[in-house]
C-alpha atoms as a PDB file:
ATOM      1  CA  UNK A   1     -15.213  55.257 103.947  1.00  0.00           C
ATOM      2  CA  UNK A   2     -13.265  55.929 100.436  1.00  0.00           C
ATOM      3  CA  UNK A   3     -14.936  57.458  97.934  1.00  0.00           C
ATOM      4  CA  UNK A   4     -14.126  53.965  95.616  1.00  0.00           C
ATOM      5  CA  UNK A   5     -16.337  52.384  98.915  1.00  0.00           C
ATOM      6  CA  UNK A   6     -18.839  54.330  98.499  1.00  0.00           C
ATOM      7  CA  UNK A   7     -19.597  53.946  95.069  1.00  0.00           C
ATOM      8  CA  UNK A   8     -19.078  50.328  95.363  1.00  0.00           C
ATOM      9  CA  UNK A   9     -22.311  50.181  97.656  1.00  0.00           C
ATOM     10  CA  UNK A  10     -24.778  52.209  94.350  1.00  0.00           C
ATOM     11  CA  UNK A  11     -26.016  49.560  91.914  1.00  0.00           C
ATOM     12  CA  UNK A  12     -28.108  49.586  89.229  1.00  0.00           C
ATOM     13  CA  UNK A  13     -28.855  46.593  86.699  1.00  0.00           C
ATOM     14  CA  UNK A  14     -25.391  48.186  84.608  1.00  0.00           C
ATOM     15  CA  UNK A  15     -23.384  47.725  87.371  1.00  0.00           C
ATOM     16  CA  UNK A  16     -19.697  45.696  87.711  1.00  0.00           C
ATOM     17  CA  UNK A  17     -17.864  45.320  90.105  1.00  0.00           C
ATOM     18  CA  UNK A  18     -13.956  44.651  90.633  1.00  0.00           C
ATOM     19  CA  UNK A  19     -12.918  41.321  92.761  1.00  0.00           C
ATOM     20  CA  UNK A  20     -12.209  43.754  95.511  1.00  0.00           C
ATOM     21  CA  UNK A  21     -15.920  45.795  95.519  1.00  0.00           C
ATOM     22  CA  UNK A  22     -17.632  42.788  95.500  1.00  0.00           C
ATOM     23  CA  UNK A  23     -15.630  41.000  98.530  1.00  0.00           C
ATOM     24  CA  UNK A  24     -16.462  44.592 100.190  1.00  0.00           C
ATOM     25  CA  UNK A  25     -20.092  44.541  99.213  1.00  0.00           C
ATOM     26  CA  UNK A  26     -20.264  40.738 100.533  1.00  0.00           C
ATOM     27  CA  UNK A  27     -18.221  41.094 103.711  1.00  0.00           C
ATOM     28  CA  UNK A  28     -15.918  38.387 102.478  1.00  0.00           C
ATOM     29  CA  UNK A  29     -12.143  38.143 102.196  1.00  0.00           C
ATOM     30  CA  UNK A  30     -10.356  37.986  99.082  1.00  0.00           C
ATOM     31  CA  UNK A  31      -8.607  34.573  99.688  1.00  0.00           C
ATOM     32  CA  UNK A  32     -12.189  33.232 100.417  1.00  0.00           C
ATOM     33  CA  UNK A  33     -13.077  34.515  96.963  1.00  0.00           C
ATOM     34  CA  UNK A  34     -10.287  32.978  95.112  1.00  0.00           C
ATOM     35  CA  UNK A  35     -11.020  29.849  97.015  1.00  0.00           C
ATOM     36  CA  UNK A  36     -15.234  29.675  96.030  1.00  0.00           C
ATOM     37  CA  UNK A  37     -13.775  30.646  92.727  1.00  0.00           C
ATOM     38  CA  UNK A  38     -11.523  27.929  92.328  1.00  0.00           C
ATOM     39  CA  UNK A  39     -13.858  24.879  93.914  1.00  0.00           C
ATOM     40  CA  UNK A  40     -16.599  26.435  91.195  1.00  0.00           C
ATOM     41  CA  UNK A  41     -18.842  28.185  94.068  1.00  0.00           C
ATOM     42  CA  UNK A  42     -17.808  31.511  92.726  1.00  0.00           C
ATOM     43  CA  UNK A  43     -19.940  34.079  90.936  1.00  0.00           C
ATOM     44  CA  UNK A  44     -19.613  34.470  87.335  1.00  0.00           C
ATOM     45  CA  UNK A  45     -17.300  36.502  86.177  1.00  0.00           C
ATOM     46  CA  UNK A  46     -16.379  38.812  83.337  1.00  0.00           C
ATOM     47  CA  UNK A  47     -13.248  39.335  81.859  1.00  0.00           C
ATOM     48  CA  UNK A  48     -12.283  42.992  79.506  1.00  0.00           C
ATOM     49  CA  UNK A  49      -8.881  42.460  78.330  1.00  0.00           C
ATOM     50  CA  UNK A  50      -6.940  42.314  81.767  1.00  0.00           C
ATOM     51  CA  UNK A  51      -9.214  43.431  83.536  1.00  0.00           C
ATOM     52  CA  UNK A  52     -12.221  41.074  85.917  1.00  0.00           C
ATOM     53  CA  UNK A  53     -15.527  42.224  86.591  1.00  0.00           C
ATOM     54  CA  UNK A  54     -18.644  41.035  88.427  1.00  0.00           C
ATOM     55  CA  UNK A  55     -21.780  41.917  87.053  1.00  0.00           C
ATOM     56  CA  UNK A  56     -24.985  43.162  89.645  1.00  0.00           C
ATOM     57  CA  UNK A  57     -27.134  40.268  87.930  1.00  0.00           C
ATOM     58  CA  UNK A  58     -23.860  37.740  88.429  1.00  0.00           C
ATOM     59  CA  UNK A  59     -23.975  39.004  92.258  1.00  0.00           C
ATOM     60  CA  UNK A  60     -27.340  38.380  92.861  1.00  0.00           C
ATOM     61  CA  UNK A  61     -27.672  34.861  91.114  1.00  0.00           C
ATOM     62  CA  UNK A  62     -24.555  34.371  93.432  1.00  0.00           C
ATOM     63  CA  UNK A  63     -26.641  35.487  96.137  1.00  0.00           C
ATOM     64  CA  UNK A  64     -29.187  33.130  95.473  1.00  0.00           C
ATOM     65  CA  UNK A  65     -27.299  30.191  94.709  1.00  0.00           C
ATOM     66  CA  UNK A  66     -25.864  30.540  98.265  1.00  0.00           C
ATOM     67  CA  UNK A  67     -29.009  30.916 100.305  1.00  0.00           C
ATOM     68  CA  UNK A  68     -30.484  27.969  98.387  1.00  0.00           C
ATOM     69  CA  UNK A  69     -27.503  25.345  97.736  1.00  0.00           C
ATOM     70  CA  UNK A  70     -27.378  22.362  95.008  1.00  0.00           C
ATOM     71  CA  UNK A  71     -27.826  19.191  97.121  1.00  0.00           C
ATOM     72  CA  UNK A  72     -24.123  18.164  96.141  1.00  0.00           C
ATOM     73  CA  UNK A  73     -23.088  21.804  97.452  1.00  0.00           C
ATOM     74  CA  UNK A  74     -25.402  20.892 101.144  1.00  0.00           C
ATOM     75  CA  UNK A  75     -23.361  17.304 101.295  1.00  0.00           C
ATOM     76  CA  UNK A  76     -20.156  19.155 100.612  1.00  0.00           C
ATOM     77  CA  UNK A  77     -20.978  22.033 103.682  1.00  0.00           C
ATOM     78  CA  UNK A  78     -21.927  18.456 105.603  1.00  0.00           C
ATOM     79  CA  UNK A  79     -19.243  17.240 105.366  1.00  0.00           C
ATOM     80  CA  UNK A  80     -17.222  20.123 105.964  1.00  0.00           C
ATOM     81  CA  UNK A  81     -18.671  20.771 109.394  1.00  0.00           C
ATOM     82  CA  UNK A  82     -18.616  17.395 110.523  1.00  0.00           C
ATOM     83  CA  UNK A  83     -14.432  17.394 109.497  1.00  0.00           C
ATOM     84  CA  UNK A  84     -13.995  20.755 111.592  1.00  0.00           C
ATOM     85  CA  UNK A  85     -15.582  19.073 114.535  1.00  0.00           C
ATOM     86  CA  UNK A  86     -13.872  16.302 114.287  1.00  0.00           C
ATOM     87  CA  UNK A  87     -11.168  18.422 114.258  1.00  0.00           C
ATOM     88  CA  UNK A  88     -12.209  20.992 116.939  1.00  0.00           C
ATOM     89  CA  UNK A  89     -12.878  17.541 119.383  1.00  0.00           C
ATOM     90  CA  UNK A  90      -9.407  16.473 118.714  1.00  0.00           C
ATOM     91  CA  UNK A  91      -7.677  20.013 119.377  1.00  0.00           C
ATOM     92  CA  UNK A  92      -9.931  20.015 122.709  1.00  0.00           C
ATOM     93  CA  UNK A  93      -8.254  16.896 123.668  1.00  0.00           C
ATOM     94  CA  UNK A  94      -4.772  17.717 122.779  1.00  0.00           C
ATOM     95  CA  UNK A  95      -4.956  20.855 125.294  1.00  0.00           C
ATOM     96  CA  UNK A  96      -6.704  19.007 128.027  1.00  0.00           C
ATOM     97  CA  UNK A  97      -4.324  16.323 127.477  1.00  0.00           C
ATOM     98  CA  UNK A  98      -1.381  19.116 127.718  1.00  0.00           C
ATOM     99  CA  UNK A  99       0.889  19.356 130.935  1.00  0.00           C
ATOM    100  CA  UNK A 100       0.303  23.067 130.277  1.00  0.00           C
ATOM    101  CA  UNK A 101      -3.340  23.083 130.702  1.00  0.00           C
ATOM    102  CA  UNK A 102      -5.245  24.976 133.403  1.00  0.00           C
ATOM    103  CA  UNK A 103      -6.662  22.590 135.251  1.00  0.00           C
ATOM    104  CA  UNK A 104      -2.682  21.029 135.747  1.00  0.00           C
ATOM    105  CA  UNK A 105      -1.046  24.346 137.412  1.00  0.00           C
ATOM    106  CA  UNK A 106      -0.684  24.017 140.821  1.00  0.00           C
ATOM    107  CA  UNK A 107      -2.188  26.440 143.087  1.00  0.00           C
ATOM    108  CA  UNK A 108      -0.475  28.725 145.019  1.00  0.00           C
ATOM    109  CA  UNK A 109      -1.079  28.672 148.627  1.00  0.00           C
ATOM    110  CA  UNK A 110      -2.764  31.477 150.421  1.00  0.00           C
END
């Protein structure tokens, strides 16, 4: 672990964090960041000059906001879920459907 890792994982109530830290502390990517960022399901951040921060307190209401979600935020994941399944049913077809499939090779004779 690099020594910026490491101090990324200490907080205290004076704590910030850069975009990267806190996709480190959270186990999230940075495109995932931009992205809950950008649809307004971000944390809050803080700008110094050029520089973006995330504050410990920002993190943690964050946090929260994500175990316990607006109920226009639970219709949106609803209806997220039920478009990747549609999706995933589709995709399942496609591949059975396939001349390539598995269950199309021929067997070889023994």
């Amino acid at each position: 672990m690099l020594a910026e890792e490491k101090s990324a994982l200490v907080v205290d109530d004076q704590s910030s964090f850069t975009l990267n830290q806190f996709c480190l502390r959270n186990a999230i990517s940075m495109a995932l960041l931009r992205k809950l960022i950008n649809s307004g399901r971000g944390p809050k951040l803080m700008y110094l000059n050029r520089a973006v921060r995330i504050t410990a307190q920002a993190e943690r209401d964050w946090q929260r906001a994500r175990e316990n979600p607006s109920k226009k935020e639970l219709a949106l994941i609803t209806r997220q879920r039920r478009k990747r399944a549609r999706l995933a049913v589709i995709a399942g077809n496609a591949a059975a459907a396939s001349p390539k499939h598995i269950s199309k090779r021929k067997r070889p004779k023994s």
